[in-house]
PDB file of N, CA and C in Angstrom:
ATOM      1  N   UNK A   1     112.113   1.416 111.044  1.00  0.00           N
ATOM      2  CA  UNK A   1     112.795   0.298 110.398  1.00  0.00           C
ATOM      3  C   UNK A   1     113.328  -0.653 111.469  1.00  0.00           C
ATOM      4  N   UNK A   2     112.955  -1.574 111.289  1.00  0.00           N
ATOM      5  CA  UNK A   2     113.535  -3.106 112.517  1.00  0.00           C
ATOM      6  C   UNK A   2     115.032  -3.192 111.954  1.00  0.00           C
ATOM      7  N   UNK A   3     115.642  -3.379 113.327  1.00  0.00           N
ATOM      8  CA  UNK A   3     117.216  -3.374 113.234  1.00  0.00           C
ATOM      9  C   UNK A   3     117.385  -4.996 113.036  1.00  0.00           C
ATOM     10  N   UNK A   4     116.080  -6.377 113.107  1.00  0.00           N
ATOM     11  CA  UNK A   4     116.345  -7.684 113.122  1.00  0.00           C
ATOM     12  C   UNK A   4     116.009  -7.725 111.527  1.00  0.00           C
ATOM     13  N   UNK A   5     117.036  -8.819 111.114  1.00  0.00           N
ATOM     14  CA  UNK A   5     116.785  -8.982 109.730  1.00  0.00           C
ATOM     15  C   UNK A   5     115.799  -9.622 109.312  1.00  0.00           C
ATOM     16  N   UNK A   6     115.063  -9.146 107.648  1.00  0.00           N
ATOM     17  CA  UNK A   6     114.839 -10.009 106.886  1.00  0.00           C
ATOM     18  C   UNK A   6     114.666 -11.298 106.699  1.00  0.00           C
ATOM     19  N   UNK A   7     113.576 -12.057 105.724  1.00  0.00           N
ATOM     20  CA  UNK A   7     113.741 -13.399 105.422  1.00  0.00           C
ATOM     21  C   UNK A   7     114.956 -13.573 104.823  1.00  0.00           C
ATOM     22  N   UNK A   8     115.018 -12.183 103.546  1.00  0.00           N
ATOM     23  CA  UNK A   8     116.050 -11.953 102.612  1.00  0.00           C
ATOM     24  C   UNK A   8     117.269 -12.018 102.788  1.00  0.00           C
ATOM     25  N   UNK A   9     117.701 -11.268 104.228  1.00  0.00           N
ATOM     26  CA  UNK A   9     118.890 -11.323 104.661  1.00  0.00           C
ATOM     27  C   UNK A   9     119.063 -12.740 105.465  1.00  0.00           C
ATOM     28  N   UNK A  10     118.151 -13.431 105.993  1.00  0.00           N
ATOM     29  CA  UNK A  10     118.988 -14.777 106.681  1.00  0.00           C
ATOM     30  C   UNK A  10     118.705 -16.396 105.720  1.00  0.00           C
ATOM     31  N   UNK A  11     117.615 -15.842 104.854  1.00  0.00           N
ATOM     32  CA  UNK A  11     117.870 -16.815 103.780  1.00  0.00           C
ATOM     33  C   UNK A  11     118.845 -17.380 102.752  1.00  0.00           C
ATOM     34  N   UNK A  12     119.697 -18.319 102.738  1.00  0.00           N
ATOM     35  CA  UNK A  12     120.613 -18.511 101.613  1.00  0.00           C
ATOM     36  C   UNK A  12     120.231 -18.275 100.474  1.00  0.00           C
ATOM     37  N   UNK A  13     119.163 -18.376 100.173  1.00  0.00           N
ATOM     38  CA  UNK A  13     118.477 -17.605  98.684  1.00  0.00           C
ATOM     39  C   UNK A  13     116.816 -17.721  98.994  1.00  0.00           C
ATOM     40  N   UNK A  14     116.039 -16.723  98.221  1.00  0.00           N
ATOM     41  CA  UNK A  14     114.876 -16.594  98.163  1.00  0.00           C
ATOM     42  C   UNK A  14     114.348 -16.486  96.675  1.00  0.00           C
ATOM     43  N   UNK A  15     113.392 -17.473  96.277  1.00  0.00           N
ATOM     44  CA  UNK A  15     113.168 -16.979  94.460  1.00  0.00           C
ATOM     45  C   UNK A  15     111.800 -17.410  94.353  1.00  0.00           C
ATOM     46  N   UNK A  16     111.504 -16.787  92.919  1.00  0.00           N
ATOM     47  CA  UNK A  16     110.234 -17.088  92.523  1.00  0.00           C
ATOM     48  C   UNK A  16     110.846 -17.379  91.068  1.00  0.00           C
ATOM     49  N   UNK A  17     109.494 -18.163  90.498  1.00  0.00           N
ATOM     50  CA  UNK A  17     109.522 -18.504  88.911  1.00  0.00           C
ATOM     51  C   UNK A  17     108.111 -19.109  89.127  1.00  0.00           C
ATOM     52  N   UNK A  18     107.871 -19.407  87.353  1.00  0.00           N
ATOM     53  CA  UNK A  18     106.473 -19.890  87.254  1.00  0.00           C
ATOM     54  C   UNK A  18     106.708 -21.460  87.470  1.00  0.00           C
ATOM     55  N   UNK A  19     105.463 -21.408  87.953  1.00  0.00           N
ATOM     56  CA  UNK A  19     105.178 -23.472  87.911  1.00  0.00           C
ATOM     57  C   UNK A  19     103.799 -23.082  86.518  1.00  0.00           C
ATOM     58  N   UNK A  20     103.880 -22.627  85.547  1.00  0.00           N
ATOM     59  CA  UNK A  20     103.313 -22.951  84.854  1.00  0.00           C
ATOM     60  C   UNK A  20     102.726 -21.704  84.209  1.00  0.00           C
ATOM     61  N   UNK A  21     101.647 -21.867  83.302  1.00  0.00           N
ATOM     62  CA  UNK A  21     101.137 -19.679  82.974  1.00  0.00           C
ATOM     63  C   UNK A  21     100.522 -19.387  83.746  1.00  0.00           C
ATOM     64  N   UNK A  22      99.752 -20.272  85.085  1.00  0.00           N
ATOM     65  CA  UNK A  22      98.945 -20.066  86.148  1.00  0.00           C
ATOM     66  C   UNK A  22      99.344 -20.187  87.511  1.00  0.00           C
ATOM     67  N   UNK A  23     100.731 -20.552  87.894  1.00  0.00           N
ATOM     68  CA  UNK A  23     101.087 -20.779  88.789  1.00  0.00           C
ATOM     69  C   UNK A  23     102.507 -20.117  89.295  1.00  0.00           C
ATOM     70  N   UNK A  24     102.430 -19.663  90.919  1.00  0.00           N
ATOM     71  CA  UNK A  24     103.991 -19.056  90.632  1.00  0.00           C
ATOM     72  C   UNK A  24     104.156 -19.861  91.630  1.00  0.00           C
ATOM     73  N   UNK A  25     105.689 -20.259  92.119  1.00  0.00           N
ATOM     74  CA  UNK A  25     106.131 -20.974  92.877  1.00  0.00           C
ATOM     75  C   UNK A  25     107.357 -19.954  93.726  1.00  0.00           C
ATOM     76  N   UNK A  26     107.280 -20.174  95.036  1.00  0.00           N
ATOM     77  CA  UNK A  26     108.193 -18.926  95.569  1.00  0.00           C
ATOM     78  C   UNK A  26     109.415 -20.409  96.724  1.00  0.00           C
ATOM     79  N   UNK A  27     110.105 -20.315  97.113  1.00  0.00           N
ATOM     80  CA  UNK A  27     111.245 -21.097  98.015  1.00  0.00           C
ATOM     81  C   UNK A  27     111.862 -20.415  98.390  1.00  0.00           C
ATOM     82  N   UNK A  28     112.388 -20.655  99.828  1.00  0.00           N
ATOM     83  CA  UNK A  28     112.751 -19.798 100.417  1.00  0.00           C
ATOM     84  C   UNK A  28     113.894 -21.325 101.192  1.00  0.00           C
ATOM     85  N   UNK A  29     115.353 -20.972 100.923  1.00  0.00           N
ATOM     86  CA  UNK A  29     116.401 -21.533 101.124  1.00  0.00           C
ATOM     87  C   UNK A  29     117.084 -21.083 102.214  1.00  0.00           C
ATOM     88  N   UNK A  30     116.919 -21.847 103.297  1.00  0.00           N
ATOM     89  CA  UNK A  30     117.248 -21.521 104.414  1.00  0.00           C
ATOM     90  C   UNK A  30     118.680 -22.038 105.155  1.00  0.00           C
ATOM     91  N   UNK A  31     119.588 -21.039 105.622  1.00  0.00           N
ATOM     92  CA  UNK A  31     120.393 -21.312 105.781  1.00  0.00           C
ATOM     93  C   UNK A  31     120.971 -22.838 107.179  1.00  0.00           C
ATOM     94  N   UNK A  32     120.476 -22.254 108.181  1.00  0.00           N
ATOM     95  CA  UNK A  32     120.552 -23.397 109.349  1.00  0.00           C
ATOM     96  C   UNK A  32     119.274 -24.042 109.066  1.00  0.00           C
ATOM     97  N   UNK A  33     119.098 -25.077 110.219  1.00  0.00           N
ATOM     98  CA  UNK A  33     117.797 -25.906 110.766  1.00  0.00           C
ATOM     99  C   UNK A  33     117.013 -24.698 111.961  1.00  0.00           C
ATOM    100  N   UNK A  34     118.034 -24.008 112.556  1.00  0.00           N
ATOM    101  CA  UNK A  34     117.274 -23.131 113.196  1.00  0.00           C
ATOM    102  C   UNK A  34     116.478 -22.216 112.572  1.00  0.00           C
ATOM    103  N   UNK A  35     117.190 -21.768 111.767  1.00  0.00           N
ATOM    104  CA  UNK A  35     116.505 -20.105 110.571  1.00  0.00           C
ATOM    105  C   UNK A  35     115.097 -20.997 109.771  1.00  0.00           C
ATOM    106  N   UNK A  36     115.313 -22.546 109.712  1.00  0.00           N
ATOM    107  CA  UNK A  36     114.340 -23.135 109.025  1.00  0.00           C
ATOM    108  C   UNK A  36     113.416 -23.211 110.192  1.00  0.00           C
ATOM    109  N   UNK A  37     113.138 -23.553 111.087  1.00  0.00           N
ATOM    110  CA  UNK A  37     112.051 -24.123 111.862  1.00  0.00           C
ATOM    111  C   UNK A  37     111.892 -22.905 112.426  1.00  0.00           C
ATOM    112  N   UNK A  38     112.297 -21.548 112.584  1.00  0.00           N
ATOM    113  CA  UNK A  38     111.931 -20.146 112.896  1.00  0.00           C
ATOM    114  C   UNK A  38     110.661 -19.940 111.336  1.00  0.00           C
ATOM    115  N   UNK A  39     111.633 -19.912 110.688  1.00  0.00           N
ATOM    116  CA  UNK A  39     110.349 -19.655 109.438  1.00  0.00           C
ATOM    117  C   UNK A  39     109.490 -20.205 108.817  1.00  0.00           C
ATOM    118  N   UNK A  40     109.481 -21.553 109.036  1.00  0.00           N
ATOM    119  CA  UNK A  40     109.046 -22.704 108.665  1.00  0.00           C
ATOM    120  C   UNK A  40     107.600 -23.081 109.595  1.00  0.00           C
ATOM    121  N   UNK A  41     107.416 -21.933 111.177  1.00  0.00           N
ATOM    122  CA  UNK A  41     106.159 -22.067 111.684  1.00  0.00           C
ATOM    123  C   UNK A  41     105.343 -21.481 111.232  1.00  0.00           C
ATOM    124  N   UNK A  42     104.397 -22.290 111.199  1.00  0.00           N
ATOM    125  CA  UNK A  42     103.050 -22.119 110.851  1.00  0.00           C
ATOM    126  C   UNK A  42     102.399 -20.847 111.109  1.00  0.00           C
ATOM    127  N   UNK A  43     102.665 -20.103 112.458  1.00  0.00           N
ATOM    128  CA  UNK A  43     102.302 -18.972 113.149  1.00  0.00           C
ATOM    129  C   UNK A  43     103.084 -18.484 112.302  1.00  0.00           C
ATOM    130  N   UNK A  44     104.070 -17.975 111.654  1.00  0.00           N
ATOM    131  CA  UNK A  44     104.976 -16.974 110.835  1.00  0.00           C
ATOM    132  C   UNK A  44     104.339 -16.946 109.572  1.00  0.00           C
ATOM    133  N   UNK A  45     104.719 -18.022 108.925  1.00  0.00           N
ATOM    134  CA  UNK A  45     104.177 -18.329 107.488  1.00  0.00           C
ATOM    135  C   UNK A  45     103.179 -19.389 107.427  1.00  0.00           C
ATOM    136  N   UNK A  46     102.167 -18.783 106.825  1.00  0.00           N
ATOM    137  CA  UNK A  46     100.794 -19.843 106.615  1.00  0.00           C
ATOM    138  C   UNK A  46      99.562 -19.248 105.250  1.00  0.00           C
ATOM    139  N   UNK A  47      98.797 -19.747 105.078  1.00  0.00           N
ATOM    140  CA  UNK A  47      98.414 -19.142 103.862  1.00  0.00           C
ATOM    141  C   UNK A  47      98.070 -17.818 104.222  1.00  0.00           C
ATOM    142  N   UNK A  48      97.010 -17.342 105.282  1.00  0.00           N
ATOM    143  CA  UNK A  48      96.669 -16.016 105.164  1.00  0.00           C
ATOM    144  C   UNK A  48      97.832 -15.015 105.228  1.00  0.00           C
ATOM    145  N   UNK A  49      99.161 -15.502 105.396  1.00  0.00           N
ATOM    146  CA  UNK A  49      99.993 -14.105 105.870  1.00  0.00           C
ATOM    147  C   UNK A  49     100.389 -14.265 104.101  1.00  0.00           C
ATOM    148  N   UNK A  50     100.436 -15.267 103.422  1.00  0.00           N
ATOM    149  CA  UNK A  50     100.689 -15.420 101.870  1.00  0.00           C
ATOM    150  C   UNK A  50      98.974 -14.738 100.872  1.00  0.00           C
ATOM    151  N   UNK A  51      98.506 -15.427 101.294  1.00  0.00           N
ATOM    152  CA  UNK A  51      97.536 -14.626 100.660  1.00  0.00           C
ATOM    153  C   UNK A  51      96.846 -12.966 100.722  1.00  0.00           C
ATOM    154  N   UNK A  52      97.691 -12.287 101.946  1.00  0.00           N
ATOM    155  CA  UNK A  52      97.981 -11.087 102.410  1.00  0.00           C
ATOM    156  C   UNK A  52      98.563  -9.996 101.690  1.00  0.00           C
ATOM    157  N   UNK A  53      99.830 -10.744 101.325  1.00  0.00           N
ATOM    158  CA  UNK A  53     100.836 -10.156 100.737  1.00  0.00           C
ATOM    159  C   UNK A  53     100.668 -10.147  99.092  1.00  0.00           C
ATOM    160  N   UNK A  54      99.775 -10.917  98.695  1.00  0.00           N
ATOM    161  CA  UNK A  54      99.795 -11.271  97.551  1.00  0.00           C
ATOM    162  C   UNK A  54      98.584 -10.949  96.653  1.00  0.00           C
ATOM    163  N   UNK A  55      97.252 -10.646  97.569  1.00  0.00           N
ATOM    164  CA  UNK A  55      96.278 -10.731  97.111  1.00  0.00           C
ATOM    165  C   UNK A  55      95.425 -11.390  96.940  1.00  0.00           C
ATOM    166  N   UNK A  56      95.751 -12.651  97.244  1.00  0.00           N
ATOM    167  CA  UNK A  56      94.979 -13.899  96.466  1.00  0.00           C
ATOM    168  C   UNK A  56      94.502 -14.485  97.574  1.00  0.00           C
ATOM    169  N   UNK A  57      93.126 -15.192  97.270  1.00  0.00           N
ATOM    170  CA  UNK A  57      92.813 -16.399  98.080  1.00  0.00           C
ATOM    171  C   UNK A  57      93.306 -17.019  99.108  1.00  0.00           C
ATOM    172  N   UNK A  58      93.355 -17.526 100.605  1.00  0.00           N
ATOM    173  CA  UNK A  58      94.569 -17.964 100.837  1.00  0.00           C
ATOM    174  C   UNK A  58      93.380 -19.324 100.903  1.00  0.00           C
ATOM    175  N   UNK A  59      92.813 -19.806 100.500  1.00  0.00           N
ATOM    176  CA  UNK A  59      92.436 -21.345 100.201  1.00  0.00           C
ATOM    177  C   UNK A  59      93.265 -21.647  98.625  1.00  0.00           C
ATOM    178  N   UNK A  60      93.521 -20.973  98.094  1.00  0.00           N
ATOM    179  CA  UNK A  60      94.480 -21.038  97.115  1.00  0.00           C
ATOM    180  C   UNK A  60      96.165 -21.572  96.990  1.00  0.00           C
ATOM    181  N   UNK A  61      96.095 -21.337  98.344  1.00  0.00           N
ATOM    182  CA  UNK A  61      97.998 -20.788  98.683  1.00  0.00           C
ATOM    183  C   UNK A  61      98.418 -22.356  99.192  1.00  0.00           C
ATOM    184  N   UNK A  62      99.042 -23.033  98.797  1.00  0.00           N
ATOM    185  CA  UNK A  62     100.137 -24.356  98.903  1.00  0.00           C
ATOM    186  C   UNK A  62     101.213 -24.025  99.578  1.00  0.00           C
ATOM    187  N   UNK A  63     101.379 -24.415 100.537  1.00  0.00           N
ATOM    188  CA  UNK A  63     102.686 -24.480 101.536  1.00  0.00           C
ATOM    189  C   UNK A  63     103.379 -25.683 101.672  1.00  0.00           C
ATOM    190  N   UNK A  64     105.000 -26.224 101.165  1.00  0.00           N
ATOM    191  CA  UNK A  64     105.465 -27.134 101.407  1.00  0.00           C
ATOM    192  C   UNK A  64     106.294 -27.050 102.152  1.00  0.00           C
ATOM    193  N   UNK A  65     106.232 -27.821 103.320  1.00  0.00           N
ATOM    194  CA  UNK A  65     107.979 -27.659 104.506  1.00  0.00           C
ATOM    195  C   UNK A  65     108.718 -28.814 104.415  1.00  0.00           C
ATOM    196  N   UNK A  66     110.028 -28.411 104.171  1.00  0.00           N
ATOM    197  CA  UNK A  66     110.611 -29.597 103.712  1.00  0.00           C
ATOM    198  C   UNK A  66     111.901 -29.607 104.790  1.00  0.00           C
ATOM    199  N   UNK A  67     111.696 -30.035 105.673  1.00  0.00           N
ATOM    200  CA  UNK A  67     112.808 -30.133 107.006  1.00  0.00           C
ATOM    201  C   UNK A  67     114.389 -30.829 106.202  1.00  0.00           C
ATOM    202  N   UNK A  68     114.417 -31.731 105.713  1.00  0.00           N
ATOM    203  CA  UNK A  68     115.359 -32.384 105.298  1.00  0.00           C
ATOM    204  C   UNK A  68     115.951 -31.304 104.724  1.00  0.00           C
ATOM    205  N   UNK A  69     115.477 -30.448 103.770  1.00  0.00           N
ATOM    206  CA  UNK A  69     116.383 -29.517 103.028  1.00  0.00           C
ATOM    207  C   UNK A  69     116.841 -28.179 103.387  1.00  0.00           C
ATOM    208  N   UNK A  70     115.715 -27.723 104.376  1.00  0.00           N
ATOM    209  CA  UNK A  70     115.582 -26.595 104.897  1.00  0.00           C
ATOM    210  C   UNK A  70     115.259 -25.312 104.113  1.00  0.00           C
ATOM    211  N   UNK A  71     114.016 -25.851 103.568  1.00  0.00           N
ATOM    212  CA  UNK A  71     113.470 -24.949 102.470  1.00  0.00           C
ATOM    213  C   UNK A  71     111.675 -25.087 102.730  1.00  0.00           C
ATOM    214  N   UNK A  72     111.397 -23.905 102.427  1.00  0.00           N
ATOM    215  CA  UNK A  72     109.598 -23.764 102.583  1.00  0.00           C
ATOM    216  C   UNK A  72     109.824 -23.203 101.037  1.00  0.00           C
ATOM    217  N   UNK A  73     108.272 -23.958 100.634  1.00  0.00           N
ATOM    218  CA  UNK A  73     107.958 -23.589  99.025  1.00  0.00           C
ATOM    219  C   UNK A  73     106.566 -23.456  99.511  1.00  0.00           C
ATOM    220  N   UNK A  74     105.943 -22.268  98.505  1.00  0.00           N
ATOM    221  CA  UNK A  74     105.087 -21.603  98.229  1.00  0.00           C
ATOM    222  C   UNK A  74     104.325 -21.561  96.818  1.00  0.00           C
ATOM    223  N   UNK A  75     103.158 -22.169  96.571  1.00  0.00           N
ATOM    224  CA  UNK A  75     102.807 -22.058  95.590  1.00  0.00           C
ATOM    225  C   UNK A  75     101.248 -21.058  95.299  1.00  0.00           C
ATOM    226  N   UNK A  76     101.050 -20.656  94.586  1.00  0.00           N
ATOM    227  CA  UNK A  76      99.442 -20.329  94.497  1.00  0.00           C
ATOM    228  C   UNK A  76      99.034 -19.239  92.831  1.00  0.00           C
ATOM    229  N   UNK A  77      97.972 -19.302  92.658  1.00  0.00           N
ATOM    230  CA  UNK A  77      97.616 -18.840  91.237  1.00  0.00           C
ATOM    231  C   UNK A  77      98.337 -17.371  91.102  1.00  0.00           C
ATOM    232  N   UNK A  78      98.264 -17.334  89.979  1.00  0.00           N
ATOM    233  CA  UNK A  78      98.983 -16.108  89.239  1.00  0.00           C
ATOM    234  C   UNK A  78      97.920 -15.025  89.742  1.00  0.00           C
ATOM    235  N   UNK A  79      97.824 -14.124  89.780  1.00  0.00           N
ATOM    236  CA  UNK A  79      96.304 -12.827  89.358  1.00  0.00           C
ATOM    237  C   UNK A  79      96.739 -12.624  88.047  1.00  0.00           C
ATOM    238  N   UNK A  80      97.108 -12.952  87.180  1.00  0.00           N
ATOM    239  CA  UNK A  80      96.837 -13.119  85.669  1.00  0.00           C
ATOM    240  C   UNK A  80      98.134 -13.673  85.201  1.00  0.00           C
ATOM    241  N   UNK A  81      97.010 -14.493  83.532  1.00  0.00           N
ATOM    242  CA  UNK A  81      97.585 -15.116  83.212  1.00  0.00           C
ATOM    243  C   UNK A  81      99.027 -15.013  82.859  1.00  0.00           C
ATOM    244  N   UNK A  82     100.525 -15.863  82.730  1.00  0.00           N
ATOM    245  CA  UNK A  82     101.402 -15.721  82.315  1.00  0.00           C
ATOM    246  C   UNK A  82     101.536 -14.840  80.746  1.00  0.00           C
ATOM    247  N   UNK A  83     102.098 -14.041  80.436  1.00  0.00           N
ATOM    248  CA  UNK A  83     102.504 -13.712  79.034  1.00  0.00           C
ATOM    249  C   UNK A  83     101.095 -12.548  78.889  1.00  0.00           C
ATOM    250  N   UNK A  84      99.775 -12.612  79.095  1.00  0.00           N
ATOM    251  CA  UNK A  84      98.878 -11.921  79.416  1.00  0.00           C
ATOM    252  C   UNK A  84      99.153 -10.048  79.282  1.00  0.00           C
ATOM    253  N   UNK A  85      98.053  -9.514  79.002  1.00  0.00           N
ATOM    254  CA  UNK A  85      98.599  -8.245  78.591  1.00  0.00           C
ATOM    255  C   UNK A  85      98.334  -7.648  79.998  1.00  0.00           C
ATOM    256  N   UNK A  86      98.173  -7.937  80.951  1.00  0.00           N
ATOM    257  CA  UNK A  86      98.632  -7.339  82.256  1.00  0.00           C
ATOM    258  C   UNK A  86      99.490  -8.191  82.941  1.00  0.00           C
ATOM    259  N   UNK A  87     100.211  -8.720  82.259  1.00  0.00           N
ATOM    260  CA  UNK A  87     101.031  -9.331  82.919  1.00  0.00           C
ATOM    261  C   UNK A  87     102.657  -8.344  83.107  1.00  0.00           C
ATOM    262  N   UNK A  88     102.537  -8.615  84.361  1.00  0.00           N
ATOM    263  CA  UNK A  88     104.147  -7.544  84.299  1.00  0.00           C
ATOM    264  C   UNK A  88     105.469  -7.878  84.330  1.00  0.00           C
ATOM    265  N   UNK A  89     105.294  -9.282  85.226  1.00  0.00           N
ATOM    266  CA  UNK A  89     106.550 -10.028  85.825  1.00  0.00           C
ATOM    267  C   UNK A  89     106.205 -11.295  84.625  1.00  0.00           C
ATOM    268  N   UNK A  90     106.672 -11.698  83.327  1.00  0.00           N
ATOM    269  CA  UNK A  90     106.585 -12.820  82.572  1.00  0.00           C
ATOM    270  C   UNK A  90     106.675 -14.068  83.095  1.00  0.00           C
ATOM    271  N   UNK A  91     108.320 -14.202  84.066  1.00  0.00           N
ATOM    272  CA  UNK A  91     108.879 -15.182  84.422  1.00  0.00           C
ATOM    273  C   UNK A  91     108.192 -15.592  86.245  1.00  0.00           C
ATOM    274  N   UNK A  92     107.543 -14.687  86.375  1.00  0.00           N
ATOM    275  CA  UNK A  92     107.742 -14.375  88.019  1.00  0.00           C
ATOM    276  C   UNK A  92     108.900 -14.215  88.823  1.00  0.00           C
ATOM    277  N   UNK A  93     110.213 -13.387  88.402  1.00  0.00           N
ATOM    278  CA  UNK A  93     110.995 -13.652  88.834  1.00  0.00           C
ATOM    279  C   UNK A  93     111.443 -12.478  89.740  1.00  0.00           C
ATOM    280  N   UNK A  94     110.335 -11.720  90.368  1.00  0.00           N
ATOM    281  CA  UNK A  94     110.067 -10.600  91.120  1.00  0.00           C
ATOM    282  C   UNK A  94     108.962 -10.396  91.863  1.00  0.00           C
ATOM    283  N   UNK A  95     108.564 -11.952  92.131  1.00  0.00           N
ATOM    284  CA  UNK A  95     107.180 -11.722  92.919  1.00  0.00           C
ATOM    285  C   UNK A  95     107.470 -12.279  94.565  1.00  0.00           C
ATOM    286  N   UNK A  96     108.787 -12.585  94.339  1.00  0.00           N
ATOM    287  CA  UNK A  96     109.383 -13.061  95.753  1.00  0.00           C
ATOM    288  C   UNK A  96     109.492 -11.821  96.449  1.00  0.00           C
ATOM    289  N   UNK A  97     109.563 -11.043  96.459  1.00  0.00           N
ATOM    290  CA  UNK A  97     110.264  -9.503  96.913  1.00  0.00           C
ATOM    291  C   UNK A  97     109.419  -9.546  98.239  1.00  0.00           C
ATOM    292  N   UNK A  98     108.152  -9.217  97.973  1.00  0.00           N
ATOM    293  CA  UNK A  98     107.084  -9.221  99.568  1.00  0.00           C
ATOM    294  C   UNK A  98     107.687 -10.067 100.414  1.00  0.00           C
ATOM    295  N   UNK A  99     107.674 -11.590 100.383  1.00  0.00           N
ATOM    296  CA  UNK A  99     107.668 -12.024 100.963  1.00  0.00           C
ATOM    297  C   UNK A  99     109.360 -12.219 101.531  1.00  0.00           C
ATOM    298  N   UNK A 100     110.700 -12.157 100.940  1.00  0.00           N
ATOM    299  CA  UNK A 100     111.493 -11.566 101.277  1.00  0.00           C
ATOM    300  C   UNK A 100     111.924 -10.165 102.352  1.00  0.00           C
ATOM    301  N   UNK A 101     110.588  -9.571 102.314  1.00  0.00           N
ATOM    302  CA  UNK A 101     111.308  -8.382 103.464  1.00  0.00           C
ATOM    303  C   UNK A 101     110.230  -8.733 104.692  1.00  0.00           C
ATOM    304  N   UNK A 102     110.014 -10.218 104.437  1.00  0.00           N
ATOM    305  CA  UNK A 102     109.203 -10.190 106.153  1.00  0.00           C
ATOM    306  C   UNK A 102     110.522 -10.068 106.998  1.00  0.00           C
ATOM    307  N   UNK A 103     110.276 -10.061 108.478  1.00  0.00           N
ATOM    308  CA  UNK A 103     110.643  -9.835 109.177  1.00  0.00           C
ATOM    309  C   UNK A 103     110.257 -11.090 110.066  1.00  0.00           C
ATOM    310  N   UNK A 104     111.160 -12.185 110.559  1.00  0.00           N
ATOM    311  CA  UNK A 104     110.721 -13.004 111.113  1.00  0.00           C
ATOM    312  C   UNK A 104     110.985 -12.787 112.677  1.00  0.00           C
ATOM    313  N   UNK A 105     109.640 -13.924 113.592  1.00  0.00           N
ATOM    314  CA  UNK A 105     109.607 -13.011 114.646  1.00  0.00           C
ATOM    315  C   UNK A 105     111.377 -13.581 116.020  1.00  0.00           C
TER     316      UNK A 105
END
């Protein structure tokens, strides 16, 4: 177990919800400009380390960096549809979790 924290722990908040029945959207609310431009590189977070964690495509995976706010958003397709009878998470409001216990470097 790494004694350096979490996204989870140095993020001011981390969440997911749907952008739609096909889309989940993940943000990651970062506390300083430093903790942002640590996580906010490209080498840390980029689609394949998202499409890794997730399963999916990473030509799929939408990355927004938003310096002004100090927030990275994450978007990319569901693996099934919203409400769907394999659907487990309805809201997506538990699909942030992976990407919450990275470990930034």
């Amino acid at each position: 177990m790494s004694s350096r924290p979490t996204l989870g722990e140095l993020a001011l908040e981390v969440r997911s919800k749907n952008a739609g029945p096909f889309w989940v959207t993940m943000e990651l609310f970062m506390r300083t400009a430093e903790d942002y431009t640590t996580v906010a590189d490209a080498h840390f977070i980029n689609e394949q380390v998202v499409g890794g964690l997730y399963g999916v495509d990473p030509a799929t995976v939408q990355i927004f960096r938003i310096p002004a706010l100090n927030v990275v958003k994450i978007s990319f397709p569901r693996p099934v549809a919203q409400g769907s009878l394999r659907d487990r998470d309805i809201h997506a409001g538990q699909h942030h979790v992976p990407l919450a216990s990275l470990v930034p470097p």
